[in-house]
C-alpha atoms as a PDB file:
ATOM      1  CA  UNK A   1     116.544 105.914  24.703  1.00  0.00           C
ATOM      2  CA  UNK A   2     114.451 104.016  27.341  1.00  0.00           C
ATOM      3  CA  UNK A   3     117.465 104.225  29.503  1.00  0.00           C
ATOM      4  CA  UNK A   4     118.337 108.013  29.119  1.00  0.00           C
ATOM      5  CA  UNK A   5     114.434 108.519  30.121  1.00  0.00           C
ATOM      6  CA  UNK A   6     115.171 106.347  33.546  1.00  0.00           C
ATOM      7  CA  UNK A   7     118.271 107.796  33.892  1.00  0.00           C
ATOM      8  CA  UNK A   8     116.465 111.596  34.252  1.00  0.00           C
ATOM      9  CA  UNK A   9     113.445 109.978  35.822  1.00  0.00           C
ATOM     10  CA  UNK A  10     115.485 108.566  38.377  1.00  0.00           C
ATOM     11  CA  UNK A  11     117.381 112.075  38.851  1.00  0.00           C
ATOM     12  CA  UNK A  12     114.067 113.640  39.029  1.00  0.00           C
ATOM     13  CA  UNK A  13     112.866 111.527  41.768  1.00  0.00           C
ATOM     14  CA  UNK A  14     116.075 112.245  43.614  1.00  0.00           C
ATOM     15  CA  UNK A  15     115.788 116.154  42.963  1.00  0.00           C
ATOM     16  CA  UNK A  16     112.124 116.495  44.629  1.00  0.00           C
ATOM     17  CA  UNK A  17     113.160 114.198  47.595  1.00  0.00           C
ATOM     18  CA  UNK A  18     116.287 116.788  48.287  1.00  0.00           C
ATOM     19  CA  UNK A  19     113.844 119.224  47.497  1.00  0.00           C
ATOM     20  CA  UNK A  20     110.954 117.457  50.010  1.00  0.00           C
ATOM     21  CA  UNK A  21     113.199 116.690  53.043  1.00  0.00           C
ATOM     22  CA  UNK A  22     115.833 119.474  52.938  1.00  0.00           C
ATOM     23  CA  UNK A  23     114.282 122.205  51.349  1.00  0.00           C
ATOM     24  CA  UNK A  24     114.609 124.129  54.599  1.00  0.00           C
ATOM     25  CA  UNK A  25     117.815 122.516  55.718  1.00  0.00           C
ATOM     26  CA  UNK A  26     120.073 123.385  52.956  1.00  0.00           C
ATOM     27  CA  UNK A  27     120.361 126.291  50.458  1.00  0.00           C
ATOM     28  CA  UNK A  28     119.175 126.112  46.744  1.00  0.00           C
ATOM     29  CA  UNK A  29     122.955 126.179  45.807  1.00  0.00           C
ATOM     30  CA  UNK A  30     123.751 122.994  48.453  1.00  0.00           C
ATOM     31  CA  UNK A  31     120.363 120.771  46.918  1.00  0.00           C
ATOM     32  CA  UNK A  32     121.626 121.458  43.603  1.00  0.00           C
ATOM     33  CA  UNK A  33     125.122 120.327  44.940  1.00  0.00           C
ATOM     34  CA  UNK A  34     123.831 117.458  46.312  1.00  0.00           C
ATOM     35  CA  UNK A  35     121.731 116.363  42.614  1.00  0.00           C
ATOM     36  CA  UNK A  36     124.265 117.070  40.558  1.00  0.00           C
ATOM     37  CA  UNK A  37     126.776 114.524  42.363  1.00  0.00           C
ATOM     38  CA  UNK A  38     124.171 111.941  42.535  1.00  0.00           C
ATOM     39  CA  UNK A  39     123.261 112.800  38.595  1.00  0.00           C
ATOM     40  CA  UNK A  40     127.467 112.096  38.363  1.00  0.00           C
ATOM     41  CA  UNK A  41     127.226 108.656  40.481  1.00  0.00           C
ATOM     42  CA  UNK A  42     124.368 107.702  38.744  1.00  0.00           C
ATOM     43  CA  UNK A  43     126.035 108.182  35.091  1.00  0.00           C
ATOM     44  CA  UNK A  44     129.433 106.486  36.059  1.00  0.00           C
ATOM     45  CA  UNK A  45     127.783 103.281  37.511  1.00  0.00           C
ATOM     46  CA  UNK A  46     125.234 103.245  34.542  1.00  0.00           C
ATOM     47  CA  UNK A  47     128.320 103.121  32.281  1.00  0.00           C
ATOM     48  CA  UNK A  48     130.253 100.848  33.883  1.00  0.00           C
ATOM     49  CA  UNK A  49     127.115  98.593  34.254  1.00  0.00           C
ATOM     50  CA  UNK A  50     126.808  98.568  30.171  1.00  0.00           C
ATOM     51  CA  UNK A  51     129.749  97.660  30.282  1.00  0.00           C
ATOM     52  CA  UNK A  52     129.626  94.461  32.431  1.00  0.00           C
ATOM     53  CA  UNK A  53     126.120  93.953  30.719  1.00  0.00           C
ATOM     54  CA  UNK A  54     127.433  93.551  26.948  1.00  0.00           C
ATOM     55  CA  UNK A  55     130.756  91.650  28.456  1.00  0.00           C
ATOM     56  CA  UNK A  56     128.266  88.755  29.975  1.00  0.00           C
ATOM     57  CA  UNK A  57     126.133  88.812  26.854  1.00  0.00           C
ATOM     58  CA  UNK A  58     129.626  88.306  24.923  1.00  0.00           C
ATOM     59  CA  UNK A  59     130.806  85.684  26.969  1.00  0.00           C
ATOM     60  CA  UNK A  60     127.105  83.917  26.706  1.00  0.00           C
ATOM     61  CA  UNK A  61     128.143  83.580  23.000  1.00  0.00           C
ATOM     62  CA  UNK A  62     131.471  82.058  23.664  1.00  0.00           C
ATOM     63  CA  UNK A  63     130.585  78.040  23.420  1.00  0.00           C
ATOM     64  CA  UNK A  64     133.899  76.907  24.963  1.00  0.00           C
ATOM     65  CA  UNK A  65     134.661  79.485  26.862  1.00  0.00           C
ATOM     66  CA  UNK A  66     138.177  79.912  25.866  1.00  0.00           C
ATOM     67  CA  UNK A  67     138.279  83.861  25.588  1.00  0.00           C
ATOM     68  CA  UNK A  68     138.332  83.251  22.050  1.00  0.00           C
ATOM     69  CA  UNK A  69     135.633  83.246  19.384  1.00  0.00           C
ATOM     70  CA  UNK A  70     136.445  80.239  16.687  1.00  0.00           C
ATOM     71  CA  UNK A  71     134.561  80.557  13.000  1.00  0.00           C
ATOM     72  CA  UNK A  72     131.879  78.066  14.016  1.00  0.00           C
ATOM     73  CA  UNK A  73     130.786  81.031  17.185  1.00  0.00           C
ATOM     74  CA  UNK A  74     131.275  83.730  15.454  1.00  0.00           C
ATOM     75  CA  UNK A  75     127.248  84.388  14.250  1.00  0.00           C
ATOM     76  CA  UNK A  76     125.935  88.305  13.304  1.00  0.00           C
ATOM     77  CA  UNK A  77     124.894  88.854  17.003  1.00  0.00           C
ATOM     78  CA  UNK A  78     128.446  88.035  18.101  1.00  0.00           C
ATOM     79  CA  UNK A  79     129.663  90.622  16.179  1.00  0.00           C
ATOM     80  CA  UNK A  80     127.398  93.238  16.693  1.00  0.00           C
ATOM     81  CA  UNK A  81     128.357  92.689  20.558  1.00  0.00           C
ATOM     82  CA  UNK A  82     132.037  92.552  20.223  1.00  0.00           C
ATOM     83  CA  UNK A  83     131.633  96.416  17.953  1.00  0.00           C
ATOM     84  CA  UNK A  84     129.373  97.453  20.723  1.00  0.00           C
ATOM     85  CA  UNK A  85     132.081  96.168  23.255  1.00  0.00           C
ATOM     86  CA  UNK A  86     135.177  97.323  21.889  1.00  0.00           C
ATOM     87  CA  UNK A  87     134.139 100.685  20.644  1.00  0.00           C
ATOM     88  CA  UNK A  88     133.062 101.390  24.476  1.00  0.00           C
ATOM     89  CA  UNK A  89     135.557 105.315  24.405  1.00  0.00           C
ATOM     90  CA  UNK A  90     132.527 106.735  25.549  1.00  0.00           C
ATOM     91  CA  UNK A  91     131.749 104.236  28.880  1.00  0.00           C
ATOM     92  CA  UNK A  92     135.673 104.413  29.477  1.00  0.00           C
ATOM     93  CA  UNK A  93     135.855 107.878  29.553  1.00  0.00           C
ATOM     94  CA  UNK A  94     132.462 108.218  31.669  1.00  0.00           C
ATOM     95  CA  UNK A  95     134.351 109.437  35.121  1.00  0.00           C
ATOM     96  CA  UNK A  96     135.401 112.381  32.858  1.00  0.00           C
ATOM     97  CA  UNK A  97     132.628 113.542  30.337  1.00  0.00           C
ATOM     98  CA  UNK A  98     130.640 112.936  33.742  1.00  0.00           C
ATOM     99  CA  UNK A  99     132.255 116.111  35.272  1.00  0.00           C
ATOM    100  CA  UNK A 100     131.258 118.178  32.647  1.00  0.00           C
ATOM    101  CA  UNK A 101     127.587 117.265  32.503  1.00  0.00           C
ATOM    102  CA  UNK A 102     127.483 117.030  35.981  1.00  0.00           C
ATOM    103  CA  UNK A 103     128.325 120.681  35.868  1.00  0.00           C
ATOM    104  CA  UNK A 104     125.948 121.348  32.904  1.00  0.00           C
ATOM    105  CA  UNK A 105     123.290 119.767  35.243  1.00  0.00           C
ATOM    106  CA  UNK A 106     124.210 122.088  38.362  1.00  0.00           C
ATOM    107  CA  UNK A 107     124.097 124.989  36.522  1.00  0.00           C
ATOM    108  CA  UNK A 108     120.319 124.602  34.981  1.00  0.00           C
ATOM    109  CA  UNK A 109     119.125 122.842  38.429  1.00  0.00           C
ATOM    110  CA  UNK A 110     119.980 126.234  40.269  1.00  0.00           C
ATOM    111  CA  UNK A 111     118.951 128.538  37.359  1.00  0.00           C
ATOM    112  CA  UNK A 112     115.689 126.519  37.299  1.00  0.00           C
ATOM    113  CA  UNK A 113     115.482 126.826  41.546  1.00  0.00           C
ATOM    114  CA  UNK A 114     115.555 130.551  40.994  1.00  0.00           C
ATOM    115  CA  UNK A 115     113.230 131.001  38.501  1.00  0.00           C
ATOM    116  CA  UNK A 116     110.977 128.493  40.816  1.00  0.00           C
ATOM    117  CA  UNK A 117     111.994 130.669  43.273  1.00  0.00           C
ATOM    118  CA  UNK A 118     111.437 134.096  42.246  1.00  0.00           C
ATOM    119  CA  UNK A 119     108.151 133.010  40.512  1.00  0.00           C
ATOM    120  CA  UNK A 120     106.447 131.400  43.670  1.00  0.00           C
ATOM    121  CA  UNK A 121     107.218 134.746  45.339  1.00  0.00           C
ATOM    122  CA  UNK A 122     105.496 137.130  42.582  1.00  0.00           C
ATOM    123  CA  UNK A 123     102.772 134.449  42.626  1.00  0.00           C
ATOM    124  CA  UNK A 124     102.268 135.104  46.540  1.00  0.00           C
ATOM    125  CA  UNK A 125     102.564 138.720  46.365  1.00  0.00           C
ATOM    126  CA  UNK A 126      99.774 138.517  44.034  1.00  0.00           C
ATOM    127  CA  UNK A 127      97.556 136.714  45.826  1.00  0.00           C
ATOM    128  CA  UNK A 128      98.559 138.703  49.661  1.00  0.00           C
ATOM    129  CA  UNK A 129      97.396 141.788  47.729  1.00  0.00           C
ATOM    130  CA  UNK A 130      93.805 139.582  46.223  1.00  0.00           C
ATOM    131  CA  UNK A 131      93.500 138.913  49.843  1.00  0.00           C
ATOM    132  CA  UNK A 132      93.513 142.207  51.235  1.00  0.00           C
ATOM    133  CA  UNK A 133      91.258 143.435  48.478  1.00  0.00           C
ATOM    134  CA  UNK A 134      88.757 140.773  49.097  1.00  0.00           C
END
């Protein structure tokens, strides 16, 4: 969980600096572009990184380092990590399932621009007509 909350931390950050530095450069549909791909990057190298993660803490537990784990290694952490690394369909198949939410992401980034969007104008057409009044 603490890692999902980095993970869209992280793509926030990366959002409002698009956002910050080429908000005038590029259209709404270009920064959203530009976040979704990095929100795909970001996924496939935090898989892949789990993955090389639970294969060091595997190979921590493997006393003489043969690539194989004898009765006298094999302990209840050993394998909890050897389920967590072999059932890994999900991090293998991260390239692909990171399309789709890739996409998923696009489509409420530039939905969410255009509400931002169409809101900050009604907001100062509101307040250019409490100007003139004043």
């Amino acid at each position: 969980m603490i890692s999902f909350i980095l993970f869209l931390t992280i793509n926030i950050v990366v959002f409002t600096l698009v956002k910050y530095y080429y908000g005038n450069k590029y259209s709404t549909f270009n920064q959203s572009v530009i976040c979704s791909l990095v929100f795909y990057v970001l996924a496939v190298i935090w898989a892949f990184g789990k993955s090389i993660y639970l294969k060091n803490e595997l190979d921590a537990l493997d006393l003489d380092r043969d690539g194989f784990f004898s009765p006298v290694e094999q302990t209840i952490e050993q394998q909890r990590l050897m389920r967590e690394v072999t059932s890994d369909l999900g991090r293998n198949l991260a390239p692909i399932t990171g399309i789709f939410y890739s996409i998923i992401y696009f489509i409420f980034l530039l939905i969410g621009q255009y509400f931002y969007i169409t809101i900050k104008k009604i907001i100062e057409k509101y307040n250019s007509k409490y100007q003139q009044s004043l």
